[in-house]
N, C-alpha and C. Protein backbone atom coordinates (compact mmCIF):
# COMPACT_ATOMS: atom_id res chain seq x y z
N UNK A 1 79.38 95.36 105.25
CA UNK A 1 78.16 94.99 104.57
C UNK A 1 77.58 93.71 105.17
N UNK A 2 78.40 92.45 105.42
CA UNK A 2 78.18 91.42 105.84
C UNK A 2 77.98 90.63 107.34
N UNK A 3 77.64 91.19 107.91
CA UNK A 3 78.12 90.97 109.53
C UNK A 3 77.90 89.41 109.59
N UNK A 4 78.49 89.20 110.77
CA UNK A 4 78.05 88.05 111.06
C UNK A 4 76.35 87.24 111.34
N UNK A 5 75.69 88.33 112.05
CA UNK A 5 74.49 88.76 111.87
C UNK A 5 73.22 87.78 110.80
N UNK A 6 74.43 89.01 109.88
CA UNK A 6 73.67 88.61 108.38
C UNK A 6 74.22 87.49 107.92
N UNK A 7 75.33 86.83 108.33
CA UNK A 7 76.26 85.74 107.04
C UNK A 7 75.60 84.47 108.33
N UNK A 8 74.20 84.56 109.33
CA UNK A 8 73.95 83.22 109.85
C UNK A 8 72.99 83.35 109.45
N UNK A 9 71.85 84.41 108.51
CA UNK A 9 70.82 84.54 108.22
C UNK A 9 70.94 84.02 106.93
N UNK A 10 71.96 83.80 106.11
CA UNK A 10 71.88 83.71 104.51
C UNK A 10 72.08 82.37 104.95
N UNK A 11 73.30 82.02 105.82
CA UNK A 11 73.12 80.38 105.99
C UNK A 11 71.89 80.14 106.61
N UNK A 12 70.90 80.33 106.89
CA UNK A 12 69.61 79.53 107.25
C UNK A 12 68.58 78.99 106.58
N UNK A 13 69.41 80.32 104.92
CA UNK A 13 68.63 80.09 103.74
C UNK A 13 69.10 78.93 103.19
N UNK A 14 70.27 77.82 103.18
CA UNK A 14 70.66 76.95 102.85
C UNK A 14 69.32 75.39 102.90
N UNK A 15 69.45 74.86 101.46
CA UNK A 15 68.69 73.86 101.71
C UNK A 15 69.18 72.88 102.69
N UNK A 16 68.66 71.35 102.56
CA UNK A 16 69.68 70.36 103.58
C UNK A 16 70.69 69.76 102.79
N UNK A 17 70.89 69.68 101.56
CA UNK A 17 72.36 70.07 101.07
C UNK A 17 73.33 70.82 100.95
N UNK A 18 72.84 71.83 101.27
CA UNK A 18 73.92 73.26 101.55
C UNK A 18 74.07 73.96 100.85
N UNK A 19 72.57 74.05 99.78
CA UNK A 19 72.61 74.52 97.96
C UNK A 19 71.80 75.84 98.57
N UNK A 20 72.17 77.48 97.83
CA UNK A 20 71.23 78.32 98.32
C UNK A 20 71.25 78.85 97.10
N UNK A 21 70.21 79.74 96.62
CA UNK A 21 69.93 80.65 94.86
C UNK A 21 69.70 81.86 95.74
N UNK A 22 69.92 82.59 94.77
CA UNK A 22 69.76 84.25 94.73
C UNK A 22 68.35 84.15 94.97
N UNK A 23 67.18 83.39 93.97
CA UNK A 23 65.79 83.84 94.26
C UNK A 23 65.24 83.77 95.51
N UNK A 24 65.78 82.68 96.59
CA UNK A 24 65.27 82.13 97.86
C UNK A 24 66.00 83.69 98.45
N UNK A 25 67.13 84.05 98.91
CA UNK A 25 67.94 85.16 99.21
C UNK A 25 66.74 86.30 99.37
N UNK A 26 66.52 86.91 98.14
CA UNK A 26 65.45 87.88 97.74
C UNK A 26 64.13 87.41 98.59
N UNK A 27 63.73 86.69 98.35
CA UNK A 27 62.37 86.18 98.55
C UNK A 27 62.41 86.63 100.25
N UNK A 28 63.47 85.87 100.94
CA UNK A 28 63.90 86.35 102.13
C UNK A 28 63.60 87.56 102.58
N UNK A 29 64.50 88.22 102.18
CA UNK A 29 64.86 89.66 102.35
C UNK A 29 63.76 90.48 101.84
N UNK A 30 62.71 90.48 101.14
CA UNK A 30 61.63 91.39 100.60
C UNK A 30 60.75 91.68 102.43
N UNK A 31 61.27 90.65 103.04
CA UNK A 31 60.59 91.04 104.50
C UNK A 31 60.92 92.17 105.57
N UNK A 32 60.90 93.33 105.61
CA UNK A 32 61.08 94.27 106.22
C UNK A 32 62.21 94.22 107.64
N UNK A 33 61.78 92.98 108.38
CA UNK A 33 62.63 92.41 109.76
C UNK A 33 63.75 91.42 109.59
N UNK A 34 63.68 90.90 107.71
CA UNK A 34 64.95 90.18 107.64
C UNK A 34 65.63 90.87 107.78
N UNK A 35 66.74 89.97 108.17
CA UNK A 35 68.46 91.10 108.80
C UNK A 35 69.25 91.35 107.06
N UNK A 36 69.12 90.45 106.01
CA UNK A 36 69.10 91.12 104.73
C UNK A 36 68.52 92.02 104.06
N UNK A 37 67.53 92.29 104.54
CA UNK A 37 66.52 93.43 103.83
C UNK A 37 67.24 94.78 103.60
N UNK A 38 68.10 95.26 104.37
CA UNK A 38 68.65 96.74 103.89
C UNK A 38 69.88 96.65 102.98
N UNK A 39 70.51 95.04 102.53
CA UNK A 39 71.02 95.49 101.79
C UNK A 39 70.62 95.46 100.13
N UNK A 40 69.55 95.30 100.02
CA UNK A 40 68.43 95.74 98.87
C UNK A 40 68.05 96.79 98.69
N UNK A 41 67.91 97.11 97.46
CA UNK A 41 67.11 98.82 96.87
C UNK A 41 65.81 98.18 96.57
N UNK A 42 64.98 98.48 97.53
CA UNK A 42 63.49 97.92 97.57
C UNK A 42 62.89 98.78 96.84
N UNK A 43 63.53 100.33 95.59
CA UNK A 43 62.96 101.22 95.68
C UNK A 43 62.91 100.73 94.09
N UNK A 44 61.92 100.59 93.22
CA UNK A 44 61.83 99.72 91.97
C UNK A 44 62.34 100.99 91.14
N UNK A 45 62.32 101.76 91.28
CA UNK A 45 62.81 102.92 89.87
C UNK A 45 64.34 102.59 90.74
N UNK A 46 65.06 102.42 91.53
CA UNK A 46 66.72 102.78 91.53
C UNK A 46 67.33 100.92 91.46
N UNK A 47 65.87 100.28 91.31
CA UNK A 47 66.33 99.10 90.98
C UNK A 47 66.17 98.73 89.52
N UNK A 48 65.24 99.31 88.92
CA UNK A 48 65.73 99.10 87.83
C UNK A 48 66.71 100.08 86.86
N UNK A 49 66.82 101.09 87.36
CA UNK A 49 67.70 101.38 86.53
C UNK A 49 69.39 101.08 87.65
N UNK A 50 69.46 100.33 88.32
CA UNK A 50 70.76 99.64 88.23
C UNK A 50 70.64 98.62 87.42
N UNK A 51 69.93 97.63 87.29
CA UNK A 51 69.61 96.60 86.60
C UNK A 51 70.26 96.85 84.80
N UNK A 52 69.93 98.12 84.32
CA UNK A 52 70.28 98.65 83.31
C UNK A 52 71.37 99.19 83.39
N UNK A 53 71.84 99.59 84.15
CA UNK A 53 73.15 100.19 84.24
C UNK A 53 74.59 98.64 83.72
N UNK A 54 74.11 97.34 84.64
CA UNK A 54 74.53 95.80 84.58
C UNK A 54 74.38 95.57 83.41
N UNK A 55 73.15 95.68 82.92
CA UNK A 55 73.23 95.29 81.22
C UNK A 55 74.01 96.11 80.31
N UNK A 56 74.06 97.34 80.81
CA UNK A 56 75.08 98.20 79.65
C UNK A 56 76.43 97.92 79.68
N UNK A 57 76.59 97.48 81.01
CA UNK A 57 78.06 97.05 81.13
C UNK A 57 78.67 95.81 80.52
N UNK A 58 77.20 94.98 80.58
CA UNK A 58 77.62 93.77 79.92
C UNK A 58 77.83 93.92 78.41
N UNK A 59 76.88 94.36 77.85
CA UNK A 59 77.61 94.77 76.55
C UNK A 59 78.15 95.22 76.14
N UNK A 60 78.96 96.94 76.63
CA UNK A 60 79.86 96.84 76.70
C UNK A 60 81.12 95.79 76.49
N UNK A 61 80.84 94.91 77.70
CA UNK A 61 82.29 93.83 77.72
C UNK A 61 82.53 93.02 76.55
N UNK A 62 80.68 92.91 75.98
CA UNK A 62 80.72 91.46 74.94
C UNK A 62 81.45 91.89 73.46
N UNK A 63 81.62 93.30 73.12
CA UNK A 63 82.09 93.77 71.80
C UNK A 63 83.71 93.26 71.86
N UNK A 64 83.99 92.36 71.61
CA UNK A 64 85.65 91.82 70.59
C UNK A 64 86.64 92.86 69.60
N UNK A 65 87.30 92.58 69.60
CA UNK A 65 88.30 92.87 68.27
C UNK A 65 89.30 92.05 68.28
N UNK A 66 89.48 92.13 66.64
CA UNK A 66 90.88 91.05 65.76
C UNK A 66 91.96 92.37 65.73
N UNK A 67 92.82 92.35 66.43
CA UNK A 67 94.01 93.11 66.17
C UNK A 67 94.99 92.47 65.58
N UNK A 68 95.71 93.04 64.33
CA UNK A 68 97.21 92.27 63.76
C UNK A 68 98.08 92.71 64.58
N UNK A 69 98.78 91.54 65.18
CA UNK A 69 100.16 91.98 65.97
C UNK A 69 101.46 90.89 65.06
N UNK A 70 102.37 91.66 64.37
CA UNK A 70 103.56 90.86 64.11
C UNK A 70 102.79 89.56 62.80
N UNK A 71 101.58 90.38 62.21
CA UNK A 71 101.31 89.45 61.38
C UNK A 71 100.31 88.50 61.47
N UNK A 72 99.81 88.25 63.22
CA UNK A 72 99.07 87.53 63.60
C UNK A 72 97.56 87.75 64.08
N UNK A 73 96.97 87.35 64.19
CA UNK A 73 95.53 87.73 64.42
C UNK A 73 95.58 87.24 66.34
N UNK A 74 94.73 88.33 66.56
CA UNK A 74 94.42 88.62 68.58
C UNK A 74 93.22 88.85 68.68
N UNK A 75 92.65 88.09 69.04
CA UNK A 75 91.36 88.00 69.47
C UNK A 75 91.49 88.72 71.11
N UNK A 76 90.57 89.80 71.20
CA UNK A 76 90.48 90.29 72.73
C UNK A 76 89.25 90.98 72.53
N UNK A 77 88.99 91.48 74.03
CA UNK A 77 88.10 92.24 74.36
C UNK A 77 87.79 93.67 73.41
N UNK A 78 87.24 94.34 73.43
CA UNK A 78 87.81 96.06 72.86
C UNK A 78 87.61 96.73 73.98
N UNK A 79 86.66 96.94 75.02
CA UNK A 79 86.67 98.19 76.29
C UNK A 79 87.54 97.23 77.48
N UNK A 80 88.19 98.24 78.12
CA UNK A 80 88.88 97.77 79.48
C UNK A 80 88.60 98.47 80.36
N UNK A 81 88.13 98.12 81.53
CA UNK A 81 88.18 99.32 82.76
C UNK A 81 88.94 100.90 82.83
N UNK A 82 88.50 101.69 82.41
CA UNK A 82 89.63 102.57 82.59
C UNK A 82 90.04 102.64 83.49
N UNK A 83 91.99 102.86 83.07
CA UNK A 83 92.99 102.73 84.77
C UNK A 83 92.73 104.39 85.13
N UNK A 84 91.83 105.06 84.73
CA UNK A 84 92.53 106.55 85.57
C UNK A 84 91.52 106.91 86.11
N UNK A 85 90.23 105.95 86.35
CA UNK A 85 88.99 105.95 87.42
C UNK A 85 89.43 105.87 88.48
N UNK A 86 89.10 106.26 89.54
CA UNK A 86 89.26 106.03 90.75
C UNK A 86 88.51 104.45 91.19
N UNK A 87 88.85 103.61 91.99
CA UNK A 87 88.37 102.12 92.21
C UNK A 87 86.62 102.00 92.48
N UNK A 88 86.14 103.34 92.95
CA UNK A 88 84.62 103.38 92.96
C UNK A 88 83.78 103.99 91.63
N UNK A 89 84.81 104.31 90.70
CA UNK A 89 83.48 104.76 89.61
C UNK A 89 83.52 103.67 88.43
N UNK A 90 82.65 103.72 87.71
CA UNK A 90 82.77 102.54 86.67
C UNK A 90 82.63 103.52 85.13
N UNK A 91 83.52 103.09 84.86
CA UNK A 91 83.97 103.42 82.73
C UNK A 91 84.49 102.32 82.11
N UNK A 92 84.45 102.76 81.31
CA UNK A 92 85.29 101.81 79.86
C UNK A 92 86.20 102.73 79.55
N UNK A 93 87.05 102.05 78.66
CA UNK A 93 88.04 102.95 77.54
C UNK A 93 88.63 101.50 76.28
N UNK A 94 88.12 102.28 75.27
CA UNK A 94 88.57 101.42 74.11
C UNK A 94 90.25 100.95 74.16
N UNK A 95 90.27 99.45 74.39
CA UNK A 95 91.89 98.67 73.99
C UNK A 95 92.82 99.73 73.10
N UNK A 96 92.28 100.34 71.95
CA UNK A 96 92.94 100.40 70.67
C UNK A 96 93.66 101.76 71.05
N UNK A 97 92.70 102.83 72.06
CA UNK A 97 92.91 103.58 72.34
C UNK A 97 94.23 104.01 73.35
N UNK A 98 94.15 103.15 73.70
CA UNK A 98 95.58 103.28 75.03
C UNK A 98 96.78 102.33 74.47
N UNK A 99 97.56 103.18 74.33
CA UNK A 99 99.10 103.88 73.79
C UNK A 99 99.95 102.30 74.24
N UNK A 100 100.50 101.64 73.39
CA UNK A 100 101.51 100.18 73.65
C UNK A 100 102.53 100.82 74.69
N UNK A 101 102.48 99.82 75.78
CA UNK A 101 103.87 100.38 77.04
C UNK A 101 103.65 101.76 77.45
N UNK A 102 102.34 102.27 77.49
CA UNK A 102 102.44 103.74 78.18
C UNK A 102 101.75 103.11 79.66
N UNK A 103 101.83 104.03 80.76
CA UNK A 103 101.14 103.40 81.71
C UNK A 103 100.17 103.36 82.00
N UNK A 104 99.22 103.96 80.88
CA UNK A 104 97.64 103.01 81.08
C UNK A 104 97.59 101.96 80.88
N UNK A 105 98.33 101.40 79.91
CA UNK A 105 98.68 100.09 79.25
C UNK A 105 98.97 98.98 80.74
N UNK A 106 100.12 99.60 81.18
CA UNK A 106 100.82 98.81 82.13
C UNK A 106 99.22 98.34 83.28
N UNK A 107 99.08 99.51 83.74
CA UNK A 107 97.49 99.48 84.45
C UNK A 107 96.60 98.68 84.11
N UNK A 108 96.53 98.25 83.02
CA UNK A 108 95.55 97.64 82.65
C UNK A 108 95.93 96.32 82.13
N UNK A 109 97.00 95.82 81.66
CA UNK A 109 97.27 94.24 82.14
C UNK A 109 97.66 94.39 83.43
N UNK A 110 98.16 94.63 84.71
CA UNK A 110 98.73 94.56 85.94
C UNK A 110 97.19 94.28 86.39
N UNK A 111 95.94 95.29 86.02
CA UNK A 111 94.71 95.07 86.78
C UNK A 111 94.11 93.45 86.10
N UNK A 112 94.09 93.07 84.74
CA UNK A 112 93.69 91.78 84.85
C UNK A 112 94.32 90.70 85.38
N UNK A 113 95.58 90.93 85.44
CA UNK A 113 96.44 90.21 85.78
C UNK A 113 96.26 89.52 88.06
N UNK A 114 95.85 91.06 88.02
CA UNK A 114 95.36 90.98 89.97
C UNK A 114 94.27 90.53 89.98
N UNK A 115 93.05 90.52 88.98
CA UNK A 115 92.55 89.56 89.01
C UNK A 115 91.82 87.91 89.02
N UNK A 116 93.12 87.88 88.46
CA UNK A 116 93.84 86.47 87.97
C UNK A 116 94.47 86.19 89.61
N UNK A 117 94.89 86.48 90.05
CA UNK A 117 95.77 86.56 91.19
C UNK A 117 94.29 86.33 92.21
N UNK A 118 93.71 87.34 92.16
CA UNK A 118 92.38 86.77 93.37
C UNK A 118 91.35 86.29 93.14
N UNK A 119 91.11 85.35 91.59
CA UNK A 119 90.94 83.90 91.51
C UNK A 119 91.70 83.06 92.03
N UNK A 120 92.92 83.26 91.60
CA UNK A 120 93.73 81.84 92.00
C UNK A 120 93.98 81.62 93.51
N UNK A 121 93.82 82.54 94.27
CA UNK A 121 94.12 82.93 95.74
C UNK A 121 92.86 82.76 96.28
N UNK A 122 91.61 82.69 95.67
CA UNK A 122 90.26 81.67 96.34
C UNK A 122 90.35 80.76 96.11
N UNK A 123 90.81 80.39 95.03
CA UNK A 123 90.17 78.62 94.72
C UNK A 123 91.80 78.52 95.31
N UNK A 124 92.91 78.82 95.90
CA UNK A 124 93.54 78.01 96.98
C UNK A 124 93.08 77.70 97.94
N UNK A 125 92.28 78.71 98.30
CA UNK A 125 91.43 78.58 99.89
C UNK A 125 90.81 77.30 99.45
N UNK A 126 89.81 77.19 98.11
CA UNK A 126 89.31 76.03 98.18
C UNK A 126 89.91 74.45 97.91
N UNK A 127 91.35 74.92 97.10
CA UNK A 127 91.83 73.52 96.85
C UNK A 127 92.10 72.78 98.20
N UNK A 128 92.25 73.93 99.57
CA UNK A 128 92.63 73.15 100.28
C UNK A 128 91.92 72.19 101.06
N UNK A 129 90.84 72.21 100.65
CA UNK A 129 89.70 70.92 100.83
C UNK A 129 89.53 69.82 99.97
N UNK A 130 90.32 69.90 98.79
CA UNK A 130 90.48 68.59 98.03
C UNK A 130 91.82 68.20 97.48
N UNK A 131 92.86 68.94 98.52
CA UNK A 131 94.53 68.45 98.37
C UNK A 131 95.18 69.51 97.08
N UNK A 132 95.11 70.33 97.15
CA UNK A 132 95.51 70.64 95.52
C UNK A 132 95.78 72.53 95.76
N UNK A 133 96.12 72.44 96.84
CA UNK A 133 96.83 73.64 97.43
C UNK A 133 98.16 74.01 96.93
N UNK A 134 98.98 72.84 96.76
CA UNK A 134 100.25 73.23 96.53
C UNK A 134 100.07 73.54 94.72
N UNK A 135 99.29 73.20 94.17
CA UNK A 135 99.48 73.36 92.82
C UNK A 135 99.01 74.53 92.47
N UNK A 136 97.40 75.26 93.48
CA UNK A 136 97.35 76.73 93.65
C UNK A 136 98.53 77.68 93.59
N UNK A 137 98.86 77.34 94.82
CA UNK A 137 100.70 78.11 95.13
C UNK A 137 101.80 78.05 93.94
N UNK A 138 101.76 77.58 93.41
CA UNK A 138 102.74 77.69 92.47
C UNK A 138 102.26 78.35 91.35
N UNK A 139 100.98 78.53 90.81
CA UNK A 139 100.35 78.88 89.75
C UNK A 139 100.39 80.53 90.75
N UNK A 140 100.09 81.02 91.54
CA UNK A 140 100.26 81.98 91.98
C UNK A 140 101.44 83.05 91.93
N UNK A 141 102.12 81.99 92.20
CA UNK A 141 103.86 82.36 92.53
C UNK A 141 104.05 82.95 91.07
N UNK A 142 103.61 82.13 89.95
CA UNK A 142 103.40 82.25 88.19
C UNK A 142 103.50 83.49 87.93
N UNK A 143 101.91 83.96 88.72
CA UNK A 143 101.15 85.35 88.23
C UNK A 143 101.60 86.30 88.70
N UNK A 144 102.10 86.45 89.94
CA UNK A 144 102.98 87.35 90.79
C UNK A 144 104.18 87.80 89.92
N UNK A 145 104.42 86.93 89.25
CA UNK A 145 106.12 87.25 88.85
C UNK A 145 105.51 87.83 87.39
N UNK A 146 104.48 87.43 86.75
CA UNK A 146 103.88 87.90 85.60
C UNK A 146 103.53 89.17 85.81
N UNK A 147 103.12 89.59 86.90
CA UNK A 147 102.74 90.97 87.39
C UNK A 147 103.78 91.62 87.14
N UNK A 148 104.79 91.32 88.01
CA UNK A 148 105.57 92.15 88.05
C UNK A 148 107.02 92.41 86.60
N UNK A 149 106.62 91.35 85.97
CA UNK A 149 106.84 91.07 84.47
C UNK A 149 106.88 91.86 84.02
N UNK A 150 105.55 92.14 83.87
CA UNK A 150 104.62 93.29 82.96
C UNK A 150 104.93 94.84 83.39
N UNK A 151 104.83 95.29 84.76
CA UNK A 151 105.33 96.32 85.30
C UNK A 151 106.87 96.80 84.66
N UNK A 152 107.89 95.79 85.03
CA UNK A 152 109.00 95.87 84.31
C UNK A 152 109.39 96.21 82.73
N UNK A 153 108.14 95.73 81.77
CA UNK A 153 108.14 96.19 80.69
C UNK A 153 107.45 97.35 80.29
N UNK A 154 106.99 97.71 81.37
CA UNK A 154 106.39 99.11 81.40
C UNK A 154 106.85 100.28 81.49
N UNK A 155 108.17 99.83 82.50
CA UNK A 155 109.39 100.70 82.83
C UNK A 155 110.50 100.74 81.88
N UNK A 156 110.17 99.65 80.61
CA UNK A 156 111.39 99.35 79.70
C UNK A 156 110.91 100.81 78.45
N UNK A 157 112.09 101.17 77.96
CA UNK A 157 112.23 102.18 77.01
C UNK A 157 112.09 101.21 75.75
N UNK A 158 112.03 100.61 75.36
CA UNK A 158 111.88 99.40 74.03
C UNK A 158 111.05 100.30 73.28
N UNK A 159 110.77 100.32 72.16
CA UNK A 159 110.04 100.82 70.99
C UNK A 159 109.04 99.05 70.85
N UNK A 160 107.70 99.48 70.76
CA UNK A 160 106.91 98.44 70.47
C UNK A 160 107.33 97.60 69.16
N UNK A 161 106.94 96.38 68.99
CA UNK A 161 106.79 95.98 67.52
C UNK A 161 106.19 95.64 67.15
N UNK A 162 105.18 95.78 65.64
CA UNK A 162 104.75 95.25 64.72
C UNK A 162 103.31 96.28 65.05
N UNK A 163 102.51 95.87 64.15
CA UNK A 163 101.48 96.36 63.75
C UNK A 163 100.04 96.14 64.33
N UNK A 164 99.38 97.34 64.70
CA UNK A 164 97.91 96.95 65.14
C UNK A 164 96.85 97.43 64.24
N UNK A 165 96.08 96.95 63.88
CA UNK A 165 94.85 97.13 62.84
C UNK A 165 93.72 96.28 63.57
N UNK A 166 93.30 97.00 64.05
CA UNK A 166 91.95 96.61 65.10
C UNK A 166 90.87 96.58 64.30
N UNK A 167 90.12 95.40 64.10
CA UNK A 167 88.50 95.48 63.51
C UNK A 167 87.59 94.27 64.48
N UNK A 168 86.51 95.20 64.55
CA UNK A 168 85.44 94.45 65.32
C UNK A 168 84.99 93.56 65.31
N UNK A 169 84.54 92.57 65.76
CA UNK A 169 83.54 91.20 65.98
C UNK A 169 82.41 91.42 66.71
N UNK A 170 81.27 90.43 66.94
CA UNK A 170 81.10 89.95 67.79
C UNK A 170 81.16 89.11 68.63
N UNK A 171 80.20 88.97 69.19
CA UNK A 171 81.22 87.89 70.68
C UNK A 171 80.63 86.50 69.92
N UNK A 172 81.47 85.82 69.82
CA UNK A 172 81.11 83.96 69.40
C UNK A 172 80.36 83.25 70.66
């Protein structure tokens, strides 16, 4: 998607601080001979209804639930990516719905969990411009073993415990 090409054209869009916005980007690229221009849907009906497609997703994400676990109140999300999409299509599937320790379950903390993992594995790239690399690395090393934590209890025969009673919120 990015060639080099294109990644000296977006840097040209840089002010003389090195600050660039999405609107300057666009503004760019609405020009037929910018080297960004094709990766835009210049075509306003498949742009806006992606545009809508982003907002459905977002709300989607914003709906909460209070689940009782062991007595206690859990504040989380309610839709999660479904794990049995293939990595190019986009769904939901309700939290409440997928089974404690079955392996959608597992799938689906292991997937937030890798995302956690490639946050922390950029902002190492970036700590290492303000010394603070090694404290990346270890917080990594954390999540890795949390990964594979979680996997392990996935594979465990344990009977869950305590109680879920899921009711809705909205997002605070």
């Amino acid at each position: 998607m990015i060639n080099k090409h294109k990644a000296e054209a977006l840097l040209a869009l840089e002010d003389k601080r090195g600050r660039i916005a999405p609107r300057r980007v666009v503004d760019a690229a609405r020009d037929p001979s910018h080297p960004l221009h094709d990766l835009f849907p210049w075509d306003d009906s498949i742009a806006a209804e992606r545009y809508r497609l982003d907002i459905a997703a977002r709300i989607i994400r914003e709906v909460r639930i209070i689940t009782e676990v062991e007595d206690r109140p859990v504040r989380s999300i309610r839709y999660v990516r479904d794990p049995s999409l293939p990595p190019s299509a986009s769904g939901y599937v309700a939290l409440t719905s997928i089974a404690r320790r079955s392996q959608a379950a597992i799938m689906v903390v292991a997937a937030e969990i890798d995302r956690a993992i490639g946050a922390v594995t950029r902002a190492r790239a970036i700590a290492d411009h303000v010394g603070l690399r090694d404290e990346c690395e270890r917080e990594l090393r954390r999540l890795i073993l949390l990964r594979e934590k979680a996997e392990h209890v996935g594979r465990s025969k344990r009977k869950p415990v305590g109680k879920r009673r899921p009711r809705v919120e909205a997002r605070p």
